[in-house]
C-alpha atoms as a PDB file:
ATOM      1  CA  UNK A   1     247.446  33.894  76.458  1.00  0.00           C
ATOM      2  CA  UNK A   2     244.242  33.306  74.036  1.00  0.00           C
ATOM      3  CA  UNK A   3     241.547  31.026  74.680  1.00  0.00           C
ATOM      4  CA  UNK A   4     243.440  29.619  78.186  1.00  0.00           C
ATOM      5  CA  UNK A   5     240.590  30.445  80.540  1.00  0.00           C
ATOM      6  CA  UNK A   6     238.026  28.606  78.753  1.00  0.00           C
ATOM      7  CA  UNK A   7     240.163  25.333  78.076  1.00  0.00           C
ATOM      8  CA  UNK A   8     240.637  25.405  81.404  1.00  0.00           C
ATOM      9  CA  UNK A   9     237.615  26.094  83.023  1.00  0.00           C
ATOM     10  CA  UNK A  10     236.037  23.143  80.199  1.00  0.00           C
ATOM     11  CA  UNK A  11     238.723  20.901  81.655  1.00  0.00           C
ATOM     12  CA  UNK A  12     237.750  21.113  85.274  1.00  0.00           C
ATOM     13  CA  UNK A  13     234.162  21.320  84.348  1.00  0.00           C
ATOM     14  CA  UNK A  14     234.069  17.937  82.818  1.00  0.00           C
ATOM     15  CA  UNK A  15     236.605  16.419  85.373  1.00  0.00           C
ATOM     16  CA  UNK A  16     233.702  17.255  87.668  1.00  0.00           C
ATOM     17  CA  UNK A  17     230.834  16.027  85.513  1.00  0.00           C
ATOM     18  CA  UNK A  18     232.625  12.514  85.201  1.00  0.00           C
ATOM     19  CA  UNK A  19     232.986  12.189  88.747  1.00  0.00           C
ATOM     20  CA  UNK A  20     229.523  13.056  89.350  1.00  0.00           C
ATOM     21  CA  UNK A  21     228.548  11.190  87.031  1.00  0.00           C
ATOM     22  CA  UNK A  22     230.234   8.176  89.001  1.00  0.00           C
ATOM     23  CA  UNK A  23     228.234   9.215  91.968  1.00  0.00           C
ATOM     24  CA  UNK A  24     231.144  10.763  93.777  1.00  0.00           C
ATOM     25  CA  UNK A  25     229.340  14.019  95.397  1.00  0.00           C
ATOM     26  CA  UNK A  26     232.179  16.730  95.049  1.00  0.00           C
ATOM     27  CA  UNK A  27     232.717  19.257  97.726  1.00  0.00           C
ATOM     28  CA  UNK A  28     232.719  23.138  96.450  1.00  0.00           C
ATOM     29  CA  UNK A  29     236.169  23.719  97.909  1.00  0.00           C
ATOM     30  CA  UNK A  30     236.951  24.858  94.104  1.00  0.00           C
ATOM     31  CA  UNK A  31     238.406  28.462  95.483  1.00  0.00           C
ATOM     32  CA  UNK A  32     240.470  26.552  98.288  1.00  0.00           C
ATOM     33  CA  UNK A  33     242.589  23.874  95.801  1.00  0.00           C
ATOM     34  CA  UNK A  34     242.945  26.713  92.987  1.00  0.00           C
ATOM     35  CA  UNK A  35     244.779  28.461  95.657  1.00  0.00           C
ATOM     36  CA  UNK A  36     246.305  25.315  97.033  1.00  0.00           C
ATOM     37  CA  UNK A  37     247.139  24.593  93.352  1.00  0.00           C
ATOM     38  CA  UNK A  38     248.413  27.822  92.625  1.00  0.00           C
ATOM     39  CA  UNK A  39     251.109  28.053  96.005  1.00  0.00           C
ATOM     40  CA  UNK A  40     252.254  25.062  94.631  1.00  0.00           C
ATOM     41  CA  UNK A  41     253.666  26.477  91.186  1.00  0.00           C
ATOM     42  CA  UNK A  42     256.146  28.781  92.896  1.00  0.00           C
ATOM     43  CA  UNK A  43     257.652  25.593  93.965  1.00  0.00           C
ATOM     44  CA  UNK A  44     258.799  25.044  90.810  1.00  0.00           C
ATOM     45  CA  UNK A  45     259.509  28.385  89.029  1.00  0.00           C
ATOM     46  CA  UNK A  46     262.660  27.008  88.630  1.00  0.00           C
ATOM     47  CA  UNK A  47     261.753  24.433  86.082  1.00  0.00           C
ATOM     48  CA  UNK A  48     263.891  24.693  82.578  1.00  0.00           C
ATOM     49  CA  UNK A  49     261.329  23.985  79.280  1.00  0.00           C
ATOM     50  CA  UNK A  50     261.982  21.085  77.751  1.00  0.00           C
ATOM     51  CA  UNK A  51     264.255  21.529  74.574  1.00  0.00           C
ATOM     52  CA  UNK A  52     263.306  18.488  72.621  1.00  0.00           C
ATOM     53  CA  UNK A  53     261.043  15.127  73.296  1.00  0.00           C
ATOM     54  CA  UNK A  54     259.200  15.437  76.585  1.00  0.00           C
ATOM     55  CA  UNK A  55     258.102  12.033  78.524  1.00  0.00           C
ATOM     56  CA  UNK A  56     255.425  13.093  81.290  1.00  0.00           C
ATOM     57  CA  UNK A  57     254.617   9.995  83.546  1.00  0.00           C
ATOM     58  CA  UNK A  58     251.961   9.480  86.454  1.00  0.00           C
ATOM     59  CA  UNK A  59     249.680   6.612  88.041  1.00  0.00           C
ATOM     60  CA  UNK A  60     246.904   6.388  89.270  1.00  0.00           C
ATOM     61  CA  UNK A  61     244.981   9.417  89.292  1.00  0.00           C
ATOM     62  CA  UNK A  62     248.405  11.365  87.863  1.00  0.00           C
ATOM     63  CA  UNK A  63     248.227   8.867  84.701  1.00  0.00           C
ATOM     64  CA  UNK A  64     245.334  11.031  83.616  1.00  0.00           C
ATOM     65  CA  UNK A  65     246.877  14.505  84.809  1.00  0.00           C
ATOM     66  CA  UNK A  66     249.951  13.660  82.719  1.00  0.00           C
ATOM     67  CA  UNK A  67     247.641  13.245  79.626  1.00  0.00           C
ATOM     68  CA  UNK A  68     246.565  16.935  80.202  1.00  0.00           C
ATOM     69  CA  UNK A  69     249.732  18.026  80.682  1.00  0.00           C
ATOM     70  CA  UNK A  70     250.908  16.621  77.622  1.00  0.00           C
ATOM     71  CA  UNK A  71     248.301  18.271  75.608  1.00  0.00           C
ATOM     72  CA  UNK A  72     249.145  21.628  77.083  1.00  0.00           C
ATOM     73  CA  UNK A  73     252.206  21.511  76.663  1.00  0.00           C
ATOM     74  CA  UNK A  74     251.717  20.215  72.881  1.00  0.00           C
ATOM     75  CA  UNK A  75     249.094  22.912  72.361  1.00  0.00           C
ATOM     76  CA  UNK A  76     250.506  26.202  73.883  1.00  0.00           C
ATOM     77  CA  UNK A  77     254.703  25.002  73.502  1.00  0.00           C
ATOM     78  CA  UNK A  78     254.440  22.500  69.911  1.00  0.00           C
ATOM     79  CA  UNK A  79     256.576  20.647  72.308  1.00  0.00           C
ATOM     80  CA  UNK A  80     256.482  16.982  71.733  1.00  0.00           C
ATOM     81  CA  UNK A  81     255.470  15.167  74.485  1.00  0.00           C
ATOM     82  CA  UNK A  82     254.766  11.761  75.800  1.00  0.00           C
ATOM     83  CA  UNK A  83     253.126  10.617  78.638  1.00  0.00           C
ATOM     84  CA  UNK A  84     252.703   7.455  80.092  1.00  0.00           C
ATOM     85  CA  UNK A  85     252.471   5.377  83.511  1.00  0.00           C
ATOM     86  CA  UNK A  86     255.289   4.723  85.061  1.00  0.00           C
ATOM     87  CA  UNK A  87     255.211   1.255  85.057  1.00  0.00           C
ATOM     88  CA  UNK A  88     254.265   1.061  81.154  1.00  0.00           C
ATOM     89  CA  UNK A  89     257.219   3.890  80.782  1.00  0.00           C
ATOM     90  CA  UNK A  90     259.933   1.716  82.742  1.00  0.00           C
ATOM     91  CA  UNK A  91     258.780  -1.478  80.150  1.00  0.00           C
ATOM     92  CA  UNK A  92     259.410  -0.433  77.070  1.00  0.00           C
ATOM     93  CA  UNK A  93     259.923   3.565  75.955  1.00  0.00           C
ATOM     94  CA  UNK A  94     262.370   3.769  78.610  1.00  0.00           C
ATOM     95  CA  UNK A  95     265.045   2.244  76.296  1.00  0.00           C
ATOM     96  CA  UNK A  96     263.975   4.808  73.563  1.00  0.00           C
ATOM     97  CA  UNK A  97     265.218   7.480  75.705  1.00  0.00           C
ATOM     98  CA  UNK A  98     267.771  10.003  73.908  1.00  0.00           C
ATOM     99  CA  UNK A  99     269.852  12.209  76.398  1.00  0.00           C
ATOM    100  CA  UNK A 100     267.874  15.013  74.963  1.00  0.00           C
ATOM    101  CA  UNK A 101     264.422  14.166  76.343  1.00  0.00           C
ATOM    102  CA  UNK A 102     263.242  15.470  79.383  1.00  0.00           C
ATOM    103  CA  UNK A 103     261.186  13.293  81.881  1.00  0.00           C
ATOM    104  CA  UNK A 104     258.741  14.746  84.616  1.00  0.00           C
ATOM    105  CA  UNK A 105     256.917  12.808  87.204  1.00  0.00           C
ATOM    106  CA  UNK A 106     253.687  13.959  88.462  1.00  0.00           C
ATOM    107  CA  UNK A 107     252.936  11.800  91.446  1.00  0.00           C
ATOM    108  CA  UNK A 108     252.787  12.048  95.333  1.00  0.00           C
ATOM    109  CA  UNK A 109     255.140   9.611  96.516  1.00  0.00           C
ATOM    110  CA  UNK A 110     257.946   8.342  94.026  1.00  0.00           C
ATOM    111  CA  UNK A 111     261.102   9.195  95.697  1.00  0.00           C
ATOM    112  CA  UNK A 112     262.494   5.914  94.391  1.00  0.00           C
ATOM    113  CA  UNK A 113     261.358   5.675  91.052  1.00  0.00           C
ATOM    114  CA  UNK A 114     262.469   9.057  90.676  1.00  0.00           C
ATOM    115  CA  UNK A 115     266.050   8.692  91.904  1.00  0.00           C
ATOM    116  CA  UNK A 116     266.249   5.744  89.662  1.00  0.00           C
ATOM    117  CA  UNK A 117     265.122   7.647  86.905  1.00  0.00           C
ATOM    118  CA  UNK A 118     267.045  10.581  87.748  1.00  0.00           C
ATOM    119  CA  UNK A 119     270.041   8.385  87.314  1.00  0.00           C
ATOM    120  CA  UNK A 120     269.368   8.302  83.531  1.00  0.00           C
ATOM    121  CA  UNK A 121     270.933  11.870  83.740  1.00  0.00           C
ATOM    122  CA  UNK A 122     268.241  13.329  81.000  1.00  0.00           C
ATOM    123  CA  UNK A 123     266.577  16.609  82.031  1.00  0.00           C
ATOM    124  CA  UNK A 124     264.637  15.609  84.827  1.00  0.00           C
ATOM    125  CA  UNK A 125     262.187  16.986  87.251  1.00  0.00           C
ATOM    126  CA  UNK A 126     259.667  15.145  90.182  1.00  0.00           C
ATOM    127  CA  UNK A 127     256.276  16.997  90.732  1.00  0.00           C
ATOM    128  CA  UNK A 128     255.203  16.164  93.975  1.00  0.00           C
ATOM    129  CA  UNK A 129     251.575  16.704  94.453  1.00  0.00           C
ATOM    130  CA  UNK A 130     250.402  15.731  97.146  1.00  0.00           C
ATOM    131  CA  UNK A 131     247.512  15.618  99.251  1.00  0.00           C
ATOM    132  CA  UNK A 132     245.796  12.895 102.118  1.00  0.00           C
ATOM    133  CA  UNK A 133     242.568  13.592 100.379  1.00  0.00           C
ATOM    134  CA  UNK A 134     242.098  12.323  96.983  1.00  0.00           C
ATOM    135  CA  UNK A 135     239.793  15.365  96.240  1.00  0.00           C
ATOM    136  CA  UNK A 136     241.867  17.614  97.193  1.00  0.00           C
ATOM    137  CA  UNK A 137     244.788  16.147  95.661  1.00  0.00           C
ATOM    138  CA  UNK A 138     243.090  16.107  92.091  1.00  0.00           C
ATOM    139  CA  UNK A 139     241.415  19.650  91.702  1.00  0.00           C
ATOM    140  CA  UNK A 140     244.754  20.851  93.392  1.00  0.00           C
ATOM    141  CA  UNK A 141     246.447  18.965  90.998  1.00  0.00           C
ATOM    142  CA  UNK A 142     244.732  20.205  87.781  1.00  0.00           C
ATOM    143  CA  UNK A 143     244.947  23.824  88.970  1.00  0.00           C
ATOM    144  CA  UNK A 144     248.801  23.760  89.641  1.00  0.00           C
ATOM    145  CA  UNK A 145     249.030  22.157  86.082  1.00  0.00           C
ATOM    146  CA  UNK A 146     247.203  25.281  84.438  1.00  0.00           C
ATOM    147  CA  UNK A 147     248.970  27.613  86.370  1.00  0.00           C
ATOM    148  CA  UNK A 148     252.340  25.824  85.783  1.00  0.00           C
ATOM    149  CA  UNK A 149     251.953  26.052  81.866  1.00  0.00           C
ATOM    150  CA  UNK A 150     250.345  29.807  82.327  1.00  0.00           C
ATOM    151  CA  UNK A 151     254.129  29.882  84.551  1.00  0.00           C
ATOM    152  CA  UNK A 152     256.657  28.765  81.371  1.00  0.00           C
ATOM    153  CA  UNK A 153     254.162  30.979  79.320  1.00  0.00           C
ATOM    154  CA  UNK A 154     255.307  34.161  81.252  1.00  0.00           C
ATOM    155  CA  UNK A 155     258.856  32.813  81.642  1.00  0.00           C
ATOM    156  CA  UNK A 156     259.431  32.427  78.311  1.00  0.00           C
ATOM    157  CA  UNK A 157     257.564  35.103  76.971  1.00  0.00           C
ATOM    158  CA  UNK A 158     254.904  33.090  75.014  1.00  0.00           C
ATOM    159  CA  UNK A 159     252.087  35.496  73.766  1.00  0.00           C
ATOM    160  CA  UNK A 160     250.083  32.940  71.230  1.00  0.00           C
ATOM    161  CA  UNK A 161     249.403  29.407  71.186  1.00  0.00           C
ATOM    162  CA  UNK A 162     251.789  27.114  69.319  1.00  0.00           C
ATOM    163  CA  UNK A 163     248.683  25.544  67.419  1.00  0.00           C
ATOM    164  CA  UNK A 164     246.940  28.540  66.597  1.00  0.00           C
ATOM    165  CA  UNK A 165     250.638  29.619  64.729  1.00  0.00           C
ATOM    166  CA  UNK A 166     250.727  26.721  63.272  1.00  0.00           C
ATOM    167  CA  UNK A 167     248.076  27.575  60.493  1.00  0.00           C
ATOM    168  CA  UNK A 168     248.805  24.577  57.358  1.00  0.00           C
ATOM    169  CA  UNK A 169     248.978  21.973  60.577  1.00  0.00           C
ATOM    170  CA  UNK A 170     245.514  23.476  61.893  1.00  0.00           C
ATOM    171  CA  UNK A 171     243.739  23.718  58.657  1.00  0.00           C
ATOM    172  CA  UNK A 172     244.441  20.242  58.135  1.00  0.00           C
ATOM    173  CA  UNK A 173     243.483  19.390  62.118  1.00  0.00           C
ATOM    174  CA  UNK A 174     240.367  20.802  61.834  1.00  0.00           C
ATOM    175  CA  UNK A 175     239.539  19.947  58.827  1.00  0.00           C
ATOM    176  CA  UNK A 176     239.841  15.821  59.692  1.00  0.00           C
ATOM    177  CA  UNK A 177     238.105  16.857  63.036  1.00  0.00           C
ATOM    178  CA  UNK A 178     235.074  18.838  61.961  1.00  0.00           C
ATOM    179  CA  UNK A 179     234.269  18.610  58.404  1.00  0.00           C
ATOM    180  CA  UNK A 180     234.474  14.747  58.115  1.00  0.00           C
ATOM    181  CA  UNK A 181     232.410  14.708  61.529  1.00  0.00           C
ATOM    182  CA  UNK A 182     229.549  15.710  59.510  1.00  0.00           C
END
């Protein structure tokens, strides 16, 4: 898959920058949660892509995670995707819900949101991720996200990134991005 390594590895880099930047000293356990991280997506080798309009909700530090993984999955799958907290989600775009959408949870422990939700009988799937320490739980986190989308890649034999097929749509991206920047 082209150019996955370096998003990647520029996502995680500024994850820790931010953090540092906070003053939250982070411990180099980096080859411990990618492994972590990466057990973790077998768990869900199972999981179908979504056919249509995917919602991908999360709080707290999963809010932020489901962000990512809604740009990943917009950027390598030209899926449409959604994310939002939970709480915002249950509000108001809950009732725009079509029986086609797909909703995924990224959390640690939401058995009972997800049953409820589950109940909506849409294509649904709980990621539970996780971890005592909230260190651990984020870099673990991040890693089984890249590996998960580097997973449907393989699965459904996705060479190229959607955007980088998408050639009139990226013209006009980077053109509104970089040439009106200057």
């Amino acid at each position: 898959m082209t150019n996955t390594n370096t998003s990647y590895g520029t996502f995680t880099t500024n994850v820790v920058a931010c953090l540092e930047l906070a003053g939250i000293s982070i411990p180099r356990k980096f080859q411990r949660w990618h492994r972590n991280g990466m057990d973790m997506v077998s768990r869900f080798n199972h999981v179908s892509f979504p056919k249509h309009v995917l919602h991908i909700l999360g709080n707290g530090v999963f809010y932020p995670l489901a962000i990512y993984a809604s740009l990943k999955m917009t950027e390598f799958f030209g899926v449409t995707t959604i994310p939002n907290k939970m709480e915002e989600f249950c509000h108001t775009p809950v009732f725009g819900i079509k029986p086609s959408h797909a909703i995924w949870i990224l959390g640690r422990t939401e058995d009972n949101t997800s049953h409820k939700l589950g109940n909506l009988k849409n294509e649904f799937k709980f990621f539970e991720l996780k971890n005592p320490d909230l260190l651990s739980e984020l870099f673990e986190s991040i890693f089984f996200l890249q590996g998960f989308m580097l997973l449907l890649c393989e699965k459904y034999d996705f060479t190229e990134l959607k955007y980088v097929l998408m050639k009139k749509v990226l013209t006009i991206s980077s053109d509104i991005i970089y040439r009106n920047a200057a």
